[in-house]
Protein backbone atom coordinates (compact mmCIF):
# COMPACT_ATOMS: atom_id res chain seq x y z
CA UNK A 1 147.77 215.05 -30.02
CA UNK A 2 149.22 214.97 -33.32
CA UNK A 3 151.55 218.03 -34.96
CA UNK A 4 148.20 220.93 -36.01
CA UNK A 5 148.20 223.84 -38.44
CA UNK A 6 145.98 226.44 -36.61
CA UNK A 7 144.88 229.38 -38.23
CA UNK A 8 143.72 232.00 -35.72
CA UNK A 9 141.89 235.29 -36.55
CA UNK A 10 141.98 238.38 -34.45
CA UNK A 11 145.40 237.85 -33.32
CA UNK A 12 146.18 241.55 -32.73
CA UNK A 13 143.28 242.13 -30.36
CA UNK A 14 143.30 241.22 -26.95
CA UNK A 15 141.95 237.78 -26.69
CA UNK A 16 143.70 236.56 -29.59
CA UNK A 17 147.46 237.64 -28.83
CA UNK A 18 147.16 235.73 -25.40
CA UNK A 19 145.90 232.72 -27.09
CA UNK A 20 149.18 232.66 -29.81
CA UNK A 21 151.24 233.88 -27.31
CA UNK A 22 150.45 230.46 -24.90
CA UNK A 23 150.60 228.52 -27.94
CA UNK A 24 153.48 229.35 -29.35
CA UNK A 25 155.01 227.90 -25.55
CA UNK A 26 154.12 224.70 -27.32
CA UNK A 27 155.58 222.28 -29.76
CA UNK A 28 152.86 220.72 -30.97
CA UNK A 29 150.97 223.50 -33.40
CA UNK A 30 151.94 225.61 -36.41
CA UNK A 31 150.41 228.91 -36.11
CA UNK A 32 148.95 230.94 -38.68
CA UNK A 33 147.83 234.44 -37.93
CA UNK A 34 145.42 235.93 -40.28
CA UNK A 35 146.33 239.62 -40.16
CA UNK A 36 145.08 243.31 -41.76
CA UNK A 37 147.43 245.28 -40.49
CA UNK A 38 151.53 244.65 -40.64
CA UNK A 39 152.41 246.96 -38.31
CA UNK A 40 150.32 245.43 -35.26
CA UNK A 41 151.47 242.21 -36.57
CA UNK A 42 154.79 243.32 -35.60
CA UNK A 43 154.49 241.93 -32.11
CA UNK A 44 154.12 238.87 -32.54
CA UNK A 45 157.04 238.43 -35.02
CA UNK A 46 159.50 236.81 -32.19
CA UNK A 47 156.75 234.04 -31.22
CA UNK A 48 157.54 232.70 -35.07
CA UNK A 49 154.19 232.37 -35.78
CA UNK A 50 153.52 232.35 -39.96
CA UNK A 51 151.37 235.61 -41.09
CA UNK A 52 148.44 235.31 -43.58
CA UNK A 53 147.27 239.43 -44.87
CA UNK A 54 143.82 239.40 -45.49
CA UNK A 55 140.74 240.47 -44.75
CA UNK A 56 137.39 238.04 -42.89
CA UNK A 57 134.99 240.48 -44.38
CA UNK A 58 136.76 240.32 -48.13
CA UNK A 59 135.97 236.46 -49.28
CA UNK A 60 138.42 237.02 -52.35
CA UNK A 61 141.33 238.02 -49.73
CA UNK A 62 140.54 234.75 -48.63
CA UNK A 63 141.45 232.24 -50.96
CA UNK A 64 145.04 232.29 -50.74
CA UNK A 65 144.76 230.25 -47.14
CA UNK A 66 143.28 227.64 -49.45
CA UNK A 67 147.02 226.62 -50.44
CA UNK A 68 147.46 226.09 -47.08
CA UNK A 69 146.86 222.22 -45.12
CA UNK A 70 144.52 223.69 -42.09
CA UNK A 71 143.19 221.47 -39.21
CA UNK A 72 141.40 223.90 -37.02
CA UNK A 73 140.12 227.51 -37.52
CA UNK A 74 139.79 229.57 -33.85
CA UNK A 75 137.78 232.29 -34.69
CA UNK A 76 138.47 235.47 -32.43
CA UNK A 77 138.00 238.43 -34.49
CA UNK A 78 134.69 240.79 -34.34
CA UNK A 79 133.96 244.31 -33.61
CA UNK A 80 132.38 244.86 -30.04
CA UNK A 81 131.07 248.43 -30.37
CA UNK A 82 127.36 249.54 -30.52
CA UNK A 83 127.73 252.52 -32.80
CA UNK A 84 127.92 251.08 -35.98
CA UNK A 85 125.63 248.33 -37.12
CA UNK A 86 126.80 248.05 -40.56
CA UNK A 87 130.33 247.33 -38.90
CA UNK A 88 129.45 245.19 -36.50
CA UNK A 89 127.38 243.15 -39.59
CA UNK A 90 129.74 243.09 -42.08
CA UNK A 91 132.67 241.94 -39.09
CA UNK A 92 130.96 239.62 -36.58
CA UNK A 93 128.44 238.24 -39.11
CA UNK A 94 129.70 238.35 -42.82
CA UNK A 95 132.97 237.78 -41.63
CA UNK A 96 131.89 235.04 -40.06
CA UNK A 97 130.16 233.46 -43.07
CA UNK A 98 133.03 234.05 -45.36
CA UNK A 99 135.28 231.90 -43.00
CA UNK A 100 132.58 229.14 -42.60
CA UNK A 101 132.72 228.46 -46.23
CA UNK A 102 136.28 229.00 -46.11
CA UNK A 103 136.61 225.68 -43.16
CA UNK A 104 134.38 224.03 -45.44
CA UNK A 105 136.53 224.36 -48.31
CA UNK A 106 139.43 223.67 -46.11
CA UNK A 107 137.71 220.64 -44.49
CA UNK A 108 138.89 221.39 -41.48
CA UNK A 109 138.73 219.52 -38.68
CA UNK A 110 137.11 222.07 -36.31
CA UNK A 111 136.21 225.59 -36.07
CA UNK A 112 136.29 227.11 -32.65
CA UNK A 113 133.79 229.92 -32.69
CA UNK A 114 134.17 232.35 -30.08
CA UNK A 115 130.72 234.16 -29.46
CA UNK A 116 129.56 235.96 -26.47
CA UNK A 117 126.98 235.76 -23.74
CA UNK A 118 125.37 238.82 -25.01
CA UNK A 119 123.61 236.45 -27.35
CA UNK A 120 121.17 235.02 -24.21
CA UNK A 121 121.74 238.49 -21.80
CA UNK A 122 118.15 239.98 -22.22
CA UNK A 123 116.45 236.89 -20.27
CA UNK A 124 115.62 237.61 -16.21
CA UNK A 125 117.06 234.12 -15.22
CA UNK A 126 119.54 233.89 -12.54
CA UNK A 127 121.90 231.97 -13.50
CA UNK A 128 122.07 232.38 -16.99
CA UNK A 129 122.31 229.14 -18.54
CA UNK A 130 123.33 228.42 -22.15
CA UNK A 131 120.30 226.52 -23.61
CA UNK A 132 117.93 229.63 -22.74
CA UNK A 133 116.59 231.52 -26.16
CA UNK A 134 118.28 233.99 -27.93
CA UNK A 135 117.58 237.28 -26.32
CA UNK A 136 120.16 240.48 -27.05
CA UNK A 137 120.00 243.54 -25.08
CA UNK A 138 122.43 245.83 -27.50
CA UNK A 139 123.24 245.50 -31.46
CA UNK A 140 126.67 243.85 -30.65
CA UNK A 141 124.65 241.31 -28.86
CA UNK A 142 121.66 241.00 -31.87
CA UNK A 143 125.37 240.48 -34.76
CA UNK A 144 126.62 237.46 -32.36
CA UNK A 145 123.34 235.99 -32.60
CA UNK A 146 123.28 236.21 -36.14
CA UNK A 147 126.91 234.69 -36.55
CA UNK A 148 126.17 231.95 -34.05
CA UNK A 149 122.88 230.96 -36.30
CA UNK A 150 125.50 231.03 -39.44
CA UNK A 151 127.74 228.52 -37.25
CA UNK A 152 125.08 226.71 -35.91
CA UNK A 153 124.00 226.04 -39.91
CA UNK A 154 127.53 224.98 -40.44
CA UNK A 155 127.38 222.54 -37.65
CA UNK A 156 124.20 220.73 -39.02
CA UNK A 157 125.66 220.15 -42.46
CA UNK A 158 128.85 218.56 -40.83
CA UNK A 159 131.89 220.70 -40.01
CA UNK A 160 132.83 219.99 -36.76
CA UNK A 161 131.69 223.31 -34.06
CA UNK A 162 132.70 224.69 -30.96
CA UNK A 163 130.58 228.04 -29.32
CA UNK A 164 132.68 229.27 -26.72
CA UNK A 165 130.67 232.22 -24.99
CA UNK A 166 132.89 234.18 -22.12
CA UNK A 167 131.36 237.04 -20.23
CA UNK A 168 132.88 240.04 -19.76
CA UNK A 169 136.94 239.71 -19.82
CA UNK A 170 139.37 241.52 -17.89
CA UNK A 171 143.17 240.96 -17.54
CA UNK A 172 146.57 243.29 -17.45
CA UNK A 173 146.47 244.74 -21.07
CA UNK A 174 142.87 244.79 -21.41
CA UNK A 175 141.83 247.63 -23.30
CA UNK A 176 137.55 248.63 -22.46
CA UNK A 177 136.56 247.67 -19.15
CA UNK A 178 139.50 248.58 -17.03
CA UNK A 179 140.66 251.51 -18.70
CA UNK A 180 137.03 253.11 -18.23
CA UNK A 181 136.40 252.02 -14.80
CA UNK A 182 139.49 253.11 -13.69
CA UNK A 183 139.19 257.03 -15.18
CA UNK A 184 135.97 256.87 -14.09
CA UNK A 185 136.91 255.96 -9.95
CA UNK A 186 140.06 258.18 -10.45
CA UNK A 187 138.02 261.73 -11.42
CA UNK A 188 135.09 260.35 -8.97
CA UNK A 189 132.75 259.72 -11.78
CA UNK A 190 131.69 256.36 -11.10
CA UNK A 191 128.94 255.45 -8.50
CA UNK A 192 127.57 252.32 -7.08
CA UNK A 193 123.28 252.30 -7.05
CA UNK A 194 121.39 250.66 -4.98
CA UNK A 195 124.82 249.40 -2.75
CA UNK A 196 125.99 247.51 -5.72
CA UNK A 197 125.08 244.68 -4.86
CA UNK A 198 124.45 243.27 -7.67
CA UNK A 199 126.57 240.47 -9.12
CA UNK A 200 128.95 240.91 -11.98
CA UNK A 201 130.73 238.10 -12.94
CA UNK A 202 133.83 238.54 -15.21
CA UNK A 203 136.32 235.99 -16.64
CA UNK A 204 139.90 236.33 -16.80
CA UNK A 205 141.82 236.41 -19.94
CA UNK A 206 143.90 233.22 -19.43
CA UNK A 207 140.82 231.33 -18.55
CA UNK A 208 139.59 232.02 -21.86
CA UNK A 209 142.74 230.68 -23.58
CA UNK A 210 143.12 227.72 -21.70
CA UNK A 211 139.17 226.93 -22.50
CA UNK A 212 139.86 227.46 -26.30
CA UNK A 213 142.81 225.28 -26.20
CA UNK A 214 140.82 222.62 -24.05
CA UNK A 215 138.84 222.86 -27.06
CA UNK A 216 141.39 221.76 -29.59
CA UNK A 217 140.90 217.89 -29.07
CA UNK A 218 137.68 217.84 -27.05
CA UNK A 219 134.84 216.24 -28.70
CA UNK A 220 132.05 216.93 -25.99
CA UNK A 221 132.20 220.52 -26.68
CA UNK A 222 131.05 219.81 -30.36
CA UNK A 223 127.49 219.87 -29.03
CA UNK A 224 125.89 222.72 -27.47
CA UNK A 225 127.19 226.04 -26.59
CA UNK A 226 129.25 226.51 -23.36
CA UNK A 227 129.25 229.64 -20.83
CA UNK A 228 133.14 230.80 -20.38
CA UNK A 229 133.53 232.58 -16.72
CA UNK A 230 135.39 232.48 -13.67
CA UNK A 231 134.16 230.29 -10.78
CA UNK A 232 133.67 232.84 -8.01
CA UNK A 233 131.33 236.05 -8.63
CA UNK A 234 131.78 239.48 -7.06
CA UNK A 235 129.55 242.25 -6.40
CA UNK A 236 130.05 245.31 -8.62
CA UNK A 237 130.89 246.98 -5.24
CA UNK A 238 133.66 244.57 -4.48
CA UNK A 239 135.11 245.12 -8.24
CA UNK A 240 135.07 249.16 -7.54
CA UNK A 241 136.49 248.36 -4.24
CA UNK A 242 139.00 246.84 -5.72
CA UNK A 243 140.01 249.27 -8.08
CA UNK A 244 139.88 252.12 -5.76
CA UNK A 245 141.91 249.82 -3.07
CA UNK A 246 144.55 249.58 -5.75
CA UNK A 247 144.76 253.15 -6.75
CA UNK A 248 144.76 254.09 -3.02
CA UNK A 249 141.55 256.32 -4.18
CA UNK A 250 138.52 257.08 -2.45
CA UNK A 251 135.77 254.27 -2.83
CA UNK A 252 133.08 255.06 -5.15
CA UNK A 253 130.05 257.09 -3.78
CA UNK A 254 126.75 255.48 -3.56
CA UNK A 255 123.93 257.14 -5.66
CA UNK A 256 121.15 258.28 -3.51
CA UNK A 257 117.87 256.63 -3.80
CA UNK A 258 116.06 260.08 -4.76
CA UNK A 259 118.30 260.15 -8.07
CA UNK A 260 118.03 257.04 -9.75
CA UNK A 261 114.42 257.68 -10.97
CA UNK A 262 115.93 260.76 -12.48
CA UNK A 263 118.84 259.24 -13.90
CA UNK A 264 116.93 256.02 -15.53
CA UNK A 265 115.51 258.38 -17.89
CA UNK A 266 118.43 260.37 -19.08
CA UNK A 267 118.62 259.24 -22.20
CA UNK A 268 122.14 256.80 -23.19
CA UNK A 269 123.13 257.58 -19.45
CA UNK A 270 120.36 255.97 -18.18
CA UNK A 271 120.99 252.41 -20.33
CA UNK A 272 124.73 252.34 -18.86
CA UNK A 273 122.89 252.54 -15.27
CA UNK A 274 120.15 249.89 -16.19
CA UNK A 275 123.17 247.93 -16.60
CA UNK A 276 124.09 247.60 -12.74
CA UNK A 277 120.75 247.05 -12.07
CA UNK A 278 120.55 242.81 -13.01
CA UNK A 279 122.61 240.19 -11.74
CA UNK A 280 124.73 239.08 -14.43
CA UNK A 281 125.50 235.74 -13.11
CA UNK A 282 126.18 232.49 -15.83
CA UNK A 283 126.65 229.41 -15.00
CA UNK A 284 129.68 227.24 -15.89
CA UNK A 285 128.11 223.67 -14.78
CA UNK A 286 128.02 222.80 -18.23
CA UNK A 287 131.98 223.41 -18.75
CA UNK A 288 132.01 221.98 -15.59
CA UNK A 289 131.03 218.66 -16.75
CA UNK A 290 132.80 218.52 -20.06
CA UNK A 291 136.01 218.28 -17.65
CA UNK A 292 137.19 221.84 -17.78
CA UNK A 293 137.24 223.76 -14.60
CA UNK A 294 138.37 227.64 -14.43
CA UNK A 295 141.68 227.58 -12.04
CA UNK A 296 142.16 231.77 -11.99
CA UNK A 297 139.75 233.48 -9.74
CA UNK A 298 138.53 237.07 -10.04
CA UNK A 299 139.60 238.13 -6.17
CA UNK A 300 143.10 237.43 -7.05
CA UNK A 301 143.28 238.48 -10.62
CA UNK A 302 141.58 241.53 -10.89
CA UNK A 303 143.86 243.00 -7.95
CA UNK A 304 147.14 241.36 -10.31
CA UNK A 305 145.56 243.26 -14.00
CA UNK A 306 145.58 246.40 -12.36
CA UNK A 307 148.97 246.21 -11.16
CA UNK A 308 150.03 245.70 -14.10
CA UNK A 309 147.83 247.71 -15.49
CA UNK A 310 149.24 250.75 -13.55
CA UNK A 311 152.53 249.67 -14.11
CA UNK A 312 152.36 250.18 -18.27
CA UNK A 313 150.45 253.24 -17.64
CA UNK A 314 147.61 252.41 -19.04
CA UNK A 315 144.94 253.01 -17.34
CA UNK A 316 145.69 256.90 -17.01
């Protein structure tokens, strides 16, 4: 592959830092980090990566990368909370706009576009497969839908697209899903209904990177969308068996069957429970067959992030 200028947004959240962090290991890229805030920047200063302050959601913030000779955009950045919808808007869809037009006024040779399976969540099907309709369950879900539609209008008029859509990621420093399931198991909080039995299936930080920088020089994943997830799926027992195994903490309790009519209809509480009541299951045949197979599994990485995870302290 020849020498690239990337330019890589959401570099100080979780997903992002990982993927600078494994490129930076390599000769063959010059990294530019588009960056809000200096101070989170910070880290990332000894990887000599080249920072770019401004803003996705302020276009005008944006024309200074225009003096810049880009080949590829990865697009990480976006807001993943449900209480705002003007936020989530003006970050995951707006912001996504403003850096379309930016990678066609760049001329760039791709834009990786990293969405979410949200966007497909609502339908029944087990497995989820990536060419089912649009169907969100939550507002984060309905603002990746909207970006995807901005990059899939992009695509048609020529700039070169790749939808990337992992499930939900875990890994050592993540900061939602572990942190919450872990309180939650520690002060006996968290229950399993119905067994848990139900199938969860997560994807591992690294697997992500390593798809997005498959990406950088595959043409087959131009076409389409593709489902981002580790090959083997646990139960959501299994994952709470996990954590409590590594916390040397009591497994969680199993809710009785006489509850879970009652709970169903608490309002909020009863959403997060509808939400270990469907196998989340995708399927990565399609990854599969555009050569890239996921080589960390969730059995032995899970147990490794909490580790760590304990170790930094983070997940008190």
């Amino acid at each position: 592959m020849p020498f690239m200028n990337i330019l890589i947004t959401g570099v100080t959240g979780f997903i992002g830092r990982h993927l600078v962090e494994e490129l930076a290991k390599k000769h063959d890229y010059k990294i530019f980090c588009l960056v809000r805030n200096d101070k989170k920047a910070q880290k990332l200063e000894h990887l000599g990566v080249k920072f770019i302050y401004a803003d996705i959601t302020q276009k005008h913030t944006l024309t200074k990368i225009l003096r810049h000779n880009i080949d590829i955009i990865v697009h990480c950045a976006g807001y993943v909370g449900n209480d705002n919808k003007d936020l989530l808007y003006k970050t995951n869809v707006l912001g996504t706009q403003n850096l379309c037009e930016l990678a066609q006024n760049l001329n760039v040779d791709r834009f990786i576009y990293l969405s979410s399976v949200s966007v497909i969540s609502g339908n029944p099907d087990i497995p989820l497969t990536e060419d089912l309709p649009y169907k969100a369950t939550c507002p984060y879900g309905e603002s990746k839908i909207e970006a995807e539609k901005i990059i899939l209008a992009y695509r048609q008029r020529g700039l070169k697209m790749v939808i990337l859509r992992p499930c939900m990621i875990y890994g050592p420093d993540e900061p939602h899903m572990l942190k919450t399931l872990c309180k939650l198991l520690r002060f006996r909080m968290l229950f399993t209904i119905d067994k848990g039995v139900k199938k969860l299936h997560l994807v591992y930080v690294k697997n992500v990177v390593n798809t997005i920088i498959y990406a950088l020089d595959k043409d087959k994943l131009l076409e389409g969308s593709y489902f981002v997830a580790d090959e083997d799926v646990l139960s959501v027992k299994e994952i709470f068996d996990i954590i409590s195994s590594q916390y040397k903490i009591a497994k969680a309790w199993d809710l009785p069957v006489i509850l879970k009519p009652l709970l169903l209809n608490v309002p909020i509480l009863g959403k997060k429970v509808k939400f270990f009541l469907k196998d989340r299951i995708y399927s990565t045949q399609k990854l599969k067959e555009a050569g890239f197979s996921a080589s960390c599994k969730t059995r032995k990485m899970l147990p490794e992030s909490l580790k760590t995870f304990m170790a930094k302290g983070r997940a008190k």
